[in-house]
N, C-alpha and C. Protein backbone atom coordinates (compact mmCIF):
# COMPACT_ATOMS: atom_id res chain seq x y z
N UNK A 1 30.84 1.28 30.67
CA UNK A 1 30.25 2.34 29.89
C UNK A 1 30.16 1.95 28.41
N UNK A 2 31.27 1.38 28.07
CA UNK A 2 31.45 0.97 26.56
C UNK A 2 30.25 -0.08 26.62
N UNK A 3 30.28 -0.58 27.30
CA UNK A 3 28.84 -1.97 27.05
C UNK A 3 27.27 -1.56 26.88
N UNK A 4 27.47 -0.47 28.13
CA UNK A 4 26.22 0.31 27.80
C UNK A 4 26.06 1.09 26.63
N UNK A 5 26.31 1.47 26.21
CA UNK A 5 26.40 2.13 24.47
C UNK A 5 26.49 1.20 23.60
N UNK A 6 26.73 0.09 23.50
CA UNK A 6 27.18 -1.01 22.67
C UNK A 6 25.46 -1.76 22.73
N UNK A 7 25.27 -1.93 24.09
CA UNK A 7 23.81 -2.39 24.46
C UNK A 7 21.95 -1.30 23.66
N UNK A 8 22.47 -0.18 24.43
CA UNK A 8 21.52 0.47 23.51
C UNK A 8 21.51 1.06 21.87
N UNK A 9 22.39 0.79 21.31
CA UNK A 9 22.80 1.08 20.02
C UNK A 9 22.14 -0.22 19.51
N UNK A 10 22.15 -1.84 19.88
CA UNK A 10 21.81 -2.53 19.89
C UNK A 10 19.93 -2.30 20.35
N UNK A 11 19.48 -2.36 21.12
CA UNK A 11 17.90 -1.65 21.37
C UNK A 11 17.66 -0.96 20.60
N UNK A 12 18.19 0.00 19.96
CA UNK A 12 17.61 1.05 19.54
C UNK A 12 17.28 0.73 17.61
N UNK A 13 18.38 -0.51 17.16
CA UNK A 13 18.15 -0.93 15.92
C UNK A 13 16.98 -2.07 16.15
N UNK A 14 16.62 -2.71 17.33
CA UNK A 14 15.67 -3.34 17.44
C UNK A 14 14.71 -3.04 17.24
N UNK A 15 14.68 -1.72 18.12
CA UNK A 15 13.03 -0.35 18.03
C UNK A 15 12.65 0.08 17.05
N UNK A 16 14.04 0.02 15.94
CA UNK A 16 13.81 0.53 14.60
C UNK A 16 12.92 -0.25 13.66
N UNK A 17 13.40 -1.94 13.75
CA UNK A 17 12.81 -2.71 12.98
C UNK A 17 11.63 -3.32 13.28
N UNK A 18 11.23 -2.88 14.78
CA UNK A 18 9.62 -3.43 15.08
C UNK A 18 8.79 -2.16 14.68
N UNK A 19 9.41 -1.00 14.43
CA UNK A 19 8.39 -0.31 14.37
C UNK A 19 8.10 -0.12 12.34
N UNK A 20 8.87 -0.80 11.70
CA UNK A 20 9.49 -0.85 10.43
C UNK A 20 8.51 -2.33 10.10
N UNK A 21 7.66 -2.50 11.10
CA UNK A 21 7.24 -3.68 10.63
C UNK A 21 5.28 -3.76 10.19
N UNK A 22 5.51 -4.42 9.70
CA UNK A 22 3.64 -4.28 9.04
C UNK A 22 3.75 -5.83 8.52
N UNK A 23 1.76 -5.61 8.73
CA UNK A 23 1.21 -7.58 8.47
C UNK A 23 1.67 -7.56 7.36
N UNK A 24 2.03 -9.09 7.07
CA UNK A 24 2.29 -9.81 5.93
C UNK A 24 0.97 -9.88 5.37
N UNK A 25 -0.16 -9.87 5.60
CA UNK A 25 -1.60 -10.58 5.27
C UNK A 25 -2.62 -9.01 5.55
N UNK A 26 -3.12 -8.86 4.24
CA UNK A 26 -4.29 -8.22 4.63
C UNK A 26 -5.72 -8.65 4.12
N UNK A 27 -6.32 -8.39 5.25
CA UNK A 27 -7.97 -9.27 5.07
C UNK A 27 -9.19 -8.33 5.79
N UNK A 28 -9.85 -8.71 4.81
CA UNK A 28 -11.60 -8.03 5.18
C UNK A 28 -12.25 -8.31 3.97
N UNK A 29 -13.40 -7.72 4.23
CA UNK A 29 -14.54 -7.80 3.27
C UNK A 29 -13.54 -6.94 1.68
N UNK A 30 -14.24 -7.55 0.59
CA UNK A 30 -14.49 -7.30 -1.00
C UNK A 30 -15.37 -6.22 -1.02
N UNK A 31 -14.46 -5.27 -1.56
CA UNK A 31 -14.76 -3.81 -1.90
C UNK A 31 -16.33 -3.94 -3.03
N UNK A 32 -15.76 -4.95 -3.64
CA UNK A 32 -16.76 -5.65 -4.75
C UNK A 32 -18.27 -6.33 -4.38
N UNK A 33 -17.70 -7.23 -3.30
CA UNK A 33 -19.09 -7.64 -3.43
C UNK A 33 -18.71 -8.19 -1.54
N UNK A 34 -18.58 -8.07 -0.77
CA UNK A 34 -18.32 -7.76 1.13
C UNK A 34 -17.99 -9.15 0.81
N UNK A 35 -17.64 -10.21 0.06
CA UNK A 35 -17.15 -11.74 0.70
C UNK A 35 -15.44 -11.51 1.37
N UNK A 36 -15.26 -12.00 2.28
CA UNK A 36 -14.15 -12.04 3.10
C UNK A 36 -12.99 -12.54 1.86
N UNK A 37 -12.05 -11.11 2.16
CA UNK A 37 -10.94 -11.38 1.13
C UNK A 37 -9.58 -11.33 2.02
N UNK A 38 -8.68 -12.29 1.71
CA UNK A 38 -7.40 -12.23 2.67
C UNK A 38 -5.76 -12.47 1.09
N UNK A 39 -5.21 -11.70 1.66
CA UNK A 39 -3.95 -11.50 0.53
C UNK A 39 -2.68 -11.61 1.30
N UNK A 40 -1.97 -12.16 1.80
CA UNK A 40 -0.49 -12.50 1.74
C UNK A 40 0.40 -12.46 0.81
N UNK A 41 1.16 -13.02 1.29
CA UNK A 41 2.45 -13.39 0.99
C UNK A 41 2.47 -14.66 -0.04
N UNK A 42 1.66 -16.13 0.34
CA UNK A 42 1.75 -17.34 -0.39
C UNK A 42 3.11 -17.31 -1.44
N UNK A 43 4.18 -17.37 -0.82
CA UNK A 43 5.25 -17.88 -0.98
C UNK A 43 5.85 -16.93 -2.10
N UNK A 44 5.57 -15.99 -2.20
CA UNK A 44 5.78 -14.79 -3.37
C UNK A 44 7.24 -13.34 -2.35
N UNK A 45 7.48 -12.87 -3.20
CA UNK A 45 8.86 -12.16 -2.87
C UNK A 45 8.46 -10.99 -2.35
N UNK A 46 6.88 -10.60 -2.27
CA UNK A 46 6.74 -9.32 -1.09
C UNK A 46 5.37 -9.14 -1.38
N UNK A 47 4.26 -8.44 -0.63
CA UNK A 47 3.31 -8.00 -0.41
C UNK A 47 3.26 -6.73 -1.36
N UNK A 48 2.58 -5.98 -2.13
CA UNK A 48 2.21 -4.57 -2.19
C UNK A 48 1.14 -4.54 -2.22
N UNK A 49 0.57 -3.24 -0.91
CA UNK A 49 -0.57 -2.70 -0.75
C UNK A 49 -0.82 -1.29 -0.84
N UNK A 50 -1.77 -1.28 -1.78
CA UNK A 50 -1.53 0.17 -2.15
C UNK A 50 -3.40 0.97 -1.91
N UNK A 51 -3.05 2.10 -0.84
CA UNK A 51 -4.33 2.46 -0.70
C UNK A 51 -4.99 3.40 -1.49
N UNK A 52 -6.51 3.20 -2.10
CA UNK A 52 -6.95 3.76 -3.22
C UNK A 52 -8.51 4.75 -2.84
N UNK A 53 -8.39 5.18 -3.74
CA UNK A 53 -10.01 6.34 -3.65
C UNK A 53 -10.96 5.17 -4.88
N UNK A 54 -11.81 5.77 -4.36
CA UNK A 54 -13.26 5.85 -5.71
C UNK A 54 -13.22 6.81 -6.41
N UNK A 55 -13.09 8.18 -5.38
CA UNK A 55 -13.28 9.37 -6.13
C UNK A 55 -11.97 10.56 -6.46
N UNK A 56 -10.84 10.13 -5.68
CA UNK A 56 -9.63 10.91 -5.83
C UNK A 56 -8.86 11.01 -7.14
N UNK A 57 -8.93 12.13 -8.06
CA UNK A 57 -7.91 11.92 -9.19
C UNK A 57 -6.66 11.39 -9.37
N UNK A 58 -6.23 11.97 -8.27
CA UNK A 58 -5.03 11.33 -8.37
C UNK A 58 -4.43 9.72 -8.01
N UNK A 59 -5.62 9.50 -6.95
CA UNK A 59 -5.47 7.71 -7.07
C UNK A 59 -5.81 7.19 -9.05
N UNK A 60 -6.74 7.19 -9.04
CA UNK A 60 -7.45 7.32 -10.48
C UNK A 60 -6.38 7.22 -11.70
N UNK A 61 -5.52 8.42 -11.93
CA UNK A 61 -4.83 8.61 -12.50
C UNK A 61 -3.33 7.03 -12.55
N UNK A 62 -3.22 6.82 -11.09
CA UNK A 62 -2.28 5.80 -11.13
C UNK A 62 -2.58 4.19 -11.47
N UNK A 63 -3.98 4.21 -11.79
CA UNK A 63 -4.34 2.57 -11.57
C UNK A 63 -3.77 2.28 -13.56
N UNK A 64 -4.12 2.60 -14.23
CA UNK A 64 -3.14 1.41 -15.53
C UNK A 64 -1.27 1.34 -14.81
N UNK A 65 -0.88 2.30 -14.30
CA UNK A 65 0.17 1.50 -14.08
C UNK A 65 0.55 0.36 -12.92
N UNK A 66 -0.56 0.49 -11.81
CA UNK A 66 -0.59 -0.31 -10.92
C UNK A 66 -1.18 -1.75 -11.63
N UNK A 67 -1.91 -1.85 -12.66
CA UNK A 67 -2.75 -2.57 -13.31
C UNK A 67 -1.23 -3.43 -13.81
N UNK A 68 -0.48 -2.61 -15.03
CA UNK A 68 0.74 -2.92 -15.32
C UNK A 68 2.03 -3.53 -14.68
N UNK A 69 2.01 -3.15 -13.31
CA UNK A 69 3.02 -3.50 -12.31
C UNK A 69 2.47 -4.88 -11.92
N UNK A 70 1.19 -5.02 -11.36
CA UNK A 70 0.79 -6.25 -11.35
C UNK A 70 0.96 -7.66 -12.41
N UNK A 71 0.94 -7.11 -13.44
CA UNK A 71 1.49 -7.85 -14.76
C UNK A 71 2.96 -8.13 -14.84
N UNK A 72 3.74 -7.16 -14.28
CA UNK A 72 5.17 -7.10 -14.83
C UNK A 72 5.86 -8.33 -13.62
N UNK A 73 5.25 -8.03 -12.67
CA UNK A 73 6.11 -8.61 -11.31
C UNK A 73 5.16 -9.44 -10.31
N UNK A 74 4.84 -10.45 -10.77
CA UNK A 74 4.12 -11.72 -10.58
C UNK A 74 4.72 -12.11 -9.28
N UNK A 75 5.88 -11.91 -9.50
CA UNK A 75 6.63 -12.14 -8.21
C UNK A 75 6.11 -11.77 -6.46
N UNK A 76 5.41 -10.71 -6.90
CA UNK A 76 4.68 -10.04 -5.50
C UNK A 76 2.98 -9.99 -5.94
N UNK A 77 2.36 -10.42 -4.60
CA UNK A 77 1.41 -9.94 -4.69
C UNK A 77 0.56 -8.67 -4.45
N UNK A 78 -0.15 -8.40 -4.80
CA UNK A 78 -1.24 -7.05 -5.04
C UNK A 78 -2.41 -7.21 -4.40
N UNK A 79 -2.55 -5.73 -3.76
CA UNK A 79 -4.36 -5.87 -2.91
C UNK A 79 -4.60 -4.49 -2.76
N UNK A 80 -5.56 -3.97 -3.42
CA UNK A 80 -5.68 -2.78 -2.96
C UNK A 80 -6.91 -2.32 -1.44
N UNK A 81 -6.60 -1.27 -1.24
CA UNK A 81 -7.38 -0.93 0.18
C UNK A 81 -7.85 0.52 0.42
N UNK A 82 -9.56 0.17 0.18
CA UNK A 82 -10.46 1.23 -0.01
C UNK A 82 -10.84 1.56 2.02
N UNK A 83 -10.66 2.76 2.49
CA UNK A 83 -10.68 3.28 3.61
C UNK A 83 -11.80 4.59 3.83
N UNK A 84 -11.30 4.93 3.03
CA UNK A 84 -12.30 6.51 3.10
C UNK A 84 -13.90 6.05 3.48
N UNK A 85 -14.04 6.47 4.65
CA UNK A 85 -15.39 6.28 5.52
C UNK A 85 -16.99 6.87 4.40
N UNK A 86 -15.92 8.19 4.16
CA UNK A 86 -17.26 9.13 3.03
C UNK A 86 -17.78 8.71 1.43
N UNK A 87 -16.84 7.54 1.14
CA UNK A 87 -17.32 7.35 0.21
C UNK A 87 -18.10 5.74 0.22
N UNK A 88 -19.50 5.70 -0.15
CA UNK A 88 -20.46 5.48 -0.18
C UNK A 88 -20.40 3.69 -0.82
N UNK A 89 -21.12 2.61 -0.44
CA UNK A 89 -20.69 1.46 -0.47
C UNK A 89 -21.50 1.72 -1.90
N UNK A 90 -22.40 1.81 -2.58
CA UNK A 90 -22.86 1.63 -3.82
C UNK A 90 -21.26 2.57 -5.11
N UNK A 91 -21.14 3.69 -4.84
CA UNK A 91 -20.27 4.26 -5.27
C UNK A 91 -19.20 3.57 -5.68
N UNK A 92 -18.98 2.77 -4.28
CA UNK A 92 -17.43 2.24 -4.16
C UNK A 92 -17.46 0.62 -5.41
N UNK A 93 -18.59 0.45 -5.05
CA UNK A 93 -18.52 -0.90 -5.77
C UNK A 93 -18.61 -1.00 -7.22
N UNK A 94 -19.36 0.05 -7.66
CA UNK A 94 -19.36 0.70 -9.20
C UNK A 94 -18.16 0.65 -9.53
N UNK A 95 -17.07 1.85 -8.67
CA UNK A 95 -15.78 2.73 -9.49
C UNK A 95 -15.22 1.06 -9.35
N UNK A 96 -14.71 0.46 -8.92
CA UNK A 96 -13.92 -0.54 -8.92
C UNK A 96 -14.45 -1.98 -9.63
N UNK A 97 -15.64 -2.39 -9.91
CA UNK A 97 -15.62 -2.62 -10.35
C UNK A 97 -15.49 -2.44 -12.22
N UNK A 98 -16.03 -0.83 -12.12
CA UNK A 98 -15.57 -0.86 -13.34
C UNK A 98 -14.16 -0.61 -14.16
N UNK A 99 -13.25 -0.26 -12.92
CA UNK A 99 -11.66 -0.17 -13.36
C UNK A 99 -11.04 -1.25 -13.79
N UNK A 100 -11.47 -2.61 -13.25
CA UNK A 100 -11.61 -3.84 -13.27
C UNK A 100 -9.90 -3.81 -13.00
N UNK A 101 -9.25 -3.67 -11.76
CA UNK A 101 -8.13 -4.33 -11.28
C UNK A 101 -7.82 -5.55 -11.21
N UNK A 102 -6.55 -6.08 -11.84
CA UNK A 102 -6.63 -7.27 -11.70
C UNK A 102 -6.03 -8.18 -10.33
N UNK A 103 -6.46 -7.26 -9.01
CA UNK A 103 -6.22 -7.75 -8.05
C UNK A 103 -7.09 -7.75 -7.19
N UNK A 104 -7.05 -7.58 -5.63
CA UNK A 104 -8.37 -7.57 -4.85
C UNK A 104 -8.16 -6.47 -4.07
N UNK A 105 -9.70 -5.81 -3.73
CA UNK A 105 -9.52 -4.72 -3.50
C UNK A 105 -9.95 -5.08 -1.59
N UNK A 106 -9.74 -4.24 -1.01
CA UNK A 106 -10.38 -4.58 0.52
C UNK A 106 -10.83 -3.50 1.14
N UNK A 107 -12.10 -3.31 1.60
CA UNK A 107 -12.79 -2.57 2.01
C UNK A 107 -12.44 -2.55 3.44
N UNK A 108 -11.91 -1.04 3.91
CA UNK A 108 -11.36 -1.44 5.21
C UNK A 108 -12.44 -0.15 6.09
N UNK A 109 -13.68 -0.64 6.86
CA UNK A 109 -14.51 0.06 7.29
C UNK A 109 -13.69 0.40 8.55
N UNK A 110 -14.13 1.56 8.90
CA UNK A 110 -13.53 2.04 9.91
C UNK A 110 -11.82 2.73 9.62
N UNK A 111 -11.50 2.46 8.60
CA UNK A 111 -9.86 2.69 8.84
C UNK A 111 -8.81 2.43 9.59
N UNK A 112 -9.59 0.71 9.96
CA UNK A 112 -8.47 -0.08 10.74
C UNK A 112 -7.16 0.11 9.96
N UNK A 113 -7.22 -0.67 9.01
CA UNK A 113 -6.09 -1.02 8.05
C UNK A 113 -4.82 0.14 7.67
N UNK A 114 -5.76 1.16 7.72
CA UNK A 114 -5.09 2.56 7.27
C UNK A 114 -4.27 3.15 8.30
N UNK A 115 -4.85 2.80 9.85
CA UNK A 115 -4.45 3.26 10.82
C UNK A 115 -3.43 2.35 10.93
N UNK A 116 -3.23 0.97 10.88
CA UNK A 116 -2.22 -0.15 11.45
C UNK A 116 -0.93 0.37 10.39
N UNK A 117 -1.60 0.72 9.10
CA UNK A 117 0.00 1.12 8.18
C UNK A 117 -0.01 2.35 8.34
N UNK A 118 -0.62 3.29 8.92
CA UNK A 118 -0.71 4.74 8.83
C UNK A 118 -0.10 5.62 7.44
N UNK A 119 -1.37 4.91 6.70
CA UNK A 119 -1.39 5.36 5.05
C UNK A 119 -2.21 6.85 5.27
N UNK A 120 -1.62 7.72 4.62
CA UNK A 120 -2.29 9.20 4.59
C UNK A 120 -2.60 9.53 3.27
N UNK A 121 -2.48 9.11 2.42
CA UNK A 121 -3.41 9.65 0.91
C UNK A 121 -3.67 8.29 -0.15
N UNK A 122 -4.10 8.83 -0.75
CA UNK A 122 -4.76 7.94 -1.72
C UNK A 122 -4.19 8.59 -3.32
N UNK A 123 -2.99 8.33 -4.17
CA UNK A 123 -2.27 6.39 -3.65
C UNK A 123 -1.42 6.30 -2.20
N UNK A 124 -0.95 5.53 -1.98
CA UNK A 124 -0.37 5.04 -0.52
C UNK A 124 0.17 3.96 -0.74
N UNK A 125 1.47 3.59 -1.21
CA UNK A 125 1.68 2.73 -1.41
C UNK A 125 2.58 1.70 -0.40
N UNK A 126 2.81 0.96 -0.23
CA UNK A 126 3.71 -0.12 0.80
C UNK A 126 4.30 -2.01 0.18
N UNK A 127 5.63 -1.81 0.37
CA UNK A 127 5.77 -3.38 -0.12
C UNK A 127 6.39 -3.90 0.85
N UNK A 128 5.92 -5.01 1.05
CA UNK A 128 6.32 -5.70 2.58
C UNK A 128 6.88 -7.14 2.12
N UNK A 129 8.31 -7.53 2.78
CA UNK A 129 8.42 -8.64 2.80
C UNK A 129 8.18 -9.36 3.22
N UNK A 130 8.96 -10.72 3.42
CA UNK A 130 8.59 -11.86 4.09
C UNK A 130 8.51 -11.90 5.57
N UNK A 131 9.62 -10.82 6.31
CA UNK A 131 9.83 -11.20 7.79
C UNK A 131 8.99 -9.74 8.20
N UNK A 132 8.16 -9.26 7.51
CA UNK A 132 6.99 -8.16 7.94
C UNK A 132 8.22 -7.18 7.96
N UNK A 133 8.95 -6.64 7.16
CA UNK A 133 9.83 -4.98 6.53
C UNK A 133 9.72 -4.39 5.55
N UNK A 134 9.73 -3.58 5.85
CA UNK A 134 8.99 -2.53 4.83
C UNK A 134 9.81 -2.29 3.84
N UNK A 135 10.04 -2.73 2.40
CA UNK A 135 10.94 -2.15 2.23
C UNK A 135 10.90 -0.91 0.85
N UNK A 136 9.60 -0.53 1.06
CA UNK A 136 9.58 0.65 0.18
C UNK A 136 7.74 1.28 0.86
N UNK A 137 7.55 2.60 0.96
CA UNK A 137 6.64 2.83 1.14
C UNK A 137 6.75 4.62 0.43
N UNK A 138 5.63 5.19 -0.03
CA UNK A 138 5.32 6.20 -0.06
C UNK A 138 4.20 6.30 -1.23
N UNK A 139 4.63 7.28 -2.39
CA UNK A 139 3.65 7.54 -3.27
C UNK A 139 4.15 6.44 -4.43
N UNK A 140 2.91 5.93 -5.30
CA UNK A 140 3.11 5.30 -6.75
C UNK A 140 4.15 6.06 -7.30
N UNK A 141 4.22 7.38 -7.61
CA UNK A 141 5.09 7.83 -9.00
C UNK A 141 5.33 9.19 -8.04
N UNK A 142 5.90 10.05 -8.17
CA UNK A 142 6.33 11.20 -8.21
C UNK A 142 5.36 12.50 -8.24
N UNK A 143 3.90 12.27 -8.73
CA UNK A 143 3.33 13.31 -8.99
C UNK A 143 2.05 12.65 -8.75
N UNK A 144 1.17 14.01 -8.49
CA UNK A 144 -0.32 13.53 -8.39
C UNK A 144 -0.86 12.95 -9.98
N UNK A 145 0.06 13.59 -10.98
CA UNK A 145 -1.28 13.02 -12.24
C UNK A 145 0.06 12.01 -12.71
N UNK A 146 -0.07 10.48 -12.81
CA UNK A 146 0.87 9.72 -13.24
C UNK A 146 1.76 10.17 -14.34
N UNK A 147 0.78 10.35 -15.38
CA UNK A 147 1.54 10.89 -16.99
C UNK A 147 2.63 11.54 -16.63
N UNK A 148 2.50 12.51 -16.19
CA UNK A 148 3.59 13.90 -15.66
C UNK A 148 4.56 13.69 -14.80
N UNK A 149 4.78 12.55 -14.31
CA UNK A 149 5.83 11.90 -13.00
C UNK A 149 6.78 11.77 -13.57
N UNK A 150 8.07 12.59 -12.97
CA UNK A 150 9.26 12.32 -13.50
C UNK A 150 9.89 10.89 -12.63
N UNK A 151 9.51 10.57 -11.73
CA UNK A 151 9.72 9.35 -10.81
C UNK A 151 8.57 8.31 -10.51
N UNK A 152 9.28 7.30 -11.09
CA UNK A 152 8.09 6.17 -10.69
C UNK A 152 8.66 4.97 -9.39
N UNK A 153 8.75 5.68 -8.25
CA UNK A 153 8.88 5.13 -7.52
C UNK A 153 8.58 3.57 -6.96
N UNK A 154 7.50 3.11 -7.03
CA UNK A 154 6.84 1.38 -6.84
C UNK A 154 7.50 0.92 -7.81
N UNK A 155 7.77 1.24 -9.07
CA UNK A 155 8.02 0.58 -10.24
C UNK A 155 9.78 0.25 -9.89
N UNK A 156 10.37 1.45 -9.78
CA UNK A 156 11.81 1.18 -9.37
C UNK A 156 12.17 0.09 -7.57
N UNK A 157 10.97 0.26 -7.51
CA UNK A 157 11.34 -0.44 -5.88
C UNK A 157 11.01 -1.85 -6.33
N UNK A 158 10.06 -2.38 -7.27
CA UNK A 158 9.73 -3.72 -7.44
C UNK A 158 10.84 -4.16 -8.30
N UNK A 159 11.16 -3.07 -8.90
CA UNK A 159 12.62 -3.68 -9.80
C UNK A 159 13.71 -3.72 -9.59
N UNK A 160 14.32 -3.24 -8.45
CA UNK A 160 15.08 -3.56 -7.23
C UNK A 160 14.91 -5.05 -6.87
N UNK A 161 14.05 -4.88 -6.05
CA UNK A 161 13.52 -6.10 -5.20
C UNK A 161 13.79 -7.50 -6.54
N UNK A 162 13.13 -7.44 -7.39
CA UNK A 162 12.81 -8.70 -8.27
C UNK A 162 14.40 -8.78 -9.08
N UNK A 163 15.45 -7.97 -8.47
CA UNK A 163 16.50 -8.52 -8.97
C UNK A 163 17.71 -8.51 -7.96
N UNK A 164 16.82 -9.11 -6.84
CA UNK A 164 17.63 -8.91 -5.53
C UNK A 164 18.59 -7.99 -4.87
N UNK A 165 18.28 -7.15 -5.25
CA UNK A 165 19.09 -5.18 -5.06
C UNK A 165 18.19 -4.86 -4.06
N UNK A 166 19.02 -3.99 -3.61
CA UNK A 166 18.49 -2.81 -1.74
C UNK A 166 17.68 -1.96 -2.90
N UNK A 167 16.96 -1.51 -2.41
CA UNK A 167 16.04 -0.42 -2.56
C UNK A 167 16.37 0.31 -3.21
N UNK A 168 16.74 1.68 -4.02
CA UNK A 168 17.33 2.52 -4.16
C UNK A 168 16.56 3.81 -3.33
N UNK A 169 15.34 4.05 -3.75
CA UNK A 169 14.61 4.82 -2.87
C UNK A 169 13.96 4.36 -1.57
N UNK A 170 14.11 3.81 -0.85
CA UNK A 170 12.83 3.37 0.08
C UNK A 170 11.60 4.11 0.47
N UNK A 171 11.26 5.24 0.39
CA UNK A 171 10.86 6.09 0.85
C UNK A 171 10.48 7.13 0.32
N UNK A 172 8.87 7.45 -0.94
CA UNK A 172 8.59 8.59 -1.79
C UNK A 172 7.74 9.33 -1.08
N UNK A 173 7.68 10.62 -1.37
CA UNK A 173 6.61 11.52 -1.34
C UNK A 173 5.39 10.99 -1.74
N UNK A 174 4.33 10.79 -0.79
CA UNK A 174 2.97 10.60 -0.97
C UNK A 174 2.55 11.87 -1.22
N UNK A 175 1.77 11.86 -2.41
CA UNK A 175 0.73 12.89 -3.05
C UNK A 175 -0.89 12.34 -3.49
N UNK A 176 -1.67 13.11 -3.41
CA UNK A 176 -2.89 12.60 -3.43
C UNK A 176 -4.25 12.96 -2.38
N UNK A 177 -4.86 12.67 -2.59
CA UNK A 177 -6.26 12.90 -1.85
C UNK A 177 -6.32 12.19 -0.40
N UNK A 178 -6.12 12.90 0.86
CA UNK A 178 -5.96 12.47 2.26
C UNK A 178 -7.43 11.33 2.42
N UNK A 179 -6.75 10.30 3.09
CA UNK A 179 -8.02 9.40 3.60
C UNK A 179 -8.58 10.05 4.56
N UNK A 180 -9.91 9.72 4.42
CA UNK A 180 -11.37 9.81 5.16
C UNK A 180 -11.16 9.65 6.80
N UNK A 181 -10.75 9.64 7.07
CA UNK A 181 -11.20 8.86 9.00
C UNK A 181 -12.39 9.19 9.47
N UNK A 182 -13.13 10.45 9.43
CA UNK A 182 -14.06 11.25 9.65
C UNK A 182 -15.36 10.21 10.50
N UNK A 183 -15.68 10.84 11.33
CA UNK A 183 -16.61 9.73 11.83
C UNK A 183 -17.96 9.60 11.00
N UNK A 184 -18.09 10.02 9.73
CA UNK A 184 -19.26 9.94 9.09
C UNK A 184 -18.95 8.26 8.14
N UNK A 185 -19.51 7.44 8.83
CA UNK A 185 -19.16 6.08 8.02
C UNK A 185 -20.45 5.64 7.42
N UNK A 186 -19.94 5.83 5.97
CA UNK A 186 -21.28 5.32 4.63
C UNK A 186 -21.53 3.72 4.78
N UNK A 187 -20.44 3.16 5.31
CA UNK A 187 -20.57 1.53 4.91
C UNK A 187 -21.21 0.82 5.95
């Protein structure tokens, strides 16, 4: 009896960490201009993918500090991931290009991408390590309008991470504008 409890206690932290797991690599077409874009890991201390609007304020509101985080922590790489079916491929290529991120954005038609991390608003954030674990996912900051966030969640999780510390939060409140799935696809 003791073995059997010893055994599934064992399974059950297994179940935990496959389901705790997401690609190291995300790839598709350039939000910018459809050339095939792929973002890993390349030997860097974690993935962050953070899913974004064209038209959502509150994504909107978070990009200088995502812009900033990208600057601060070189250490990880950055990719953002445009999903929302309703918003319109001319639209999409305008707003982003004119935010001018200094990372790559990925146009994920259909809401594969969204569905495999099961991101629900826009921001959506996720940082993934090396052996595909998650080790922070939820909202950018604390609040839908950045300014006003008493918690900047990504920011404290990359600064964790980049000084080899557990997490403190793993896990924020996503706020923001729900992705698209809708079967009306502009792209």
């Amino acid at each position: 009896m003791k073995f059997a409890a010893i055994f599934l206690g064992c399974l059950s932290l297994f179940t935990v960490q496959i389901a705790a797991s997401l690609p190291t690599q995300v790839e598709g077409p350039s939000a910018l201009n459809t050339k095939l874009t792929e973002v890993g890991l390349e030997q860097k201390k974690g993935l962050v993918v953070v899913f974004l609007s064209a038209v959502c304020p509150c994504s909107n509101s978070h990009l200088n500090e995502l812009k900033t985080l990208s600057r601060e922590f070189p250490q990880f790489n950055f990719v953002g991931v445009h999903s929302n079916v309703d918003e319109g491929k001319d639209l999409t290529e305008r707003y982003f290009a004119n935010v001018n991120l200094p990372f790559p954005i990925v146009q994920d038609s259909g809401a594969r991408i969204a569905n495999e991390f099961k991101a629900l608003k826009t921001p959506h954030a996720f940082v993934i390590l090396q052996d595909g674990a998650v080790a922070y996912e939820g909202g950018v900051s604390s609040s839908r309008n950045f300014d006003s966030a008493d918690q900047k969640f990504l920011r404290e999780a990359l600064s964790d991470l980049a000084a080899d510390k557990k997490v403190r939060t793993p896990e924020g409140r996503t706020l923001g504008c729900v992705i698209s799935r809708g079967a009306k696809n502009v792209w």
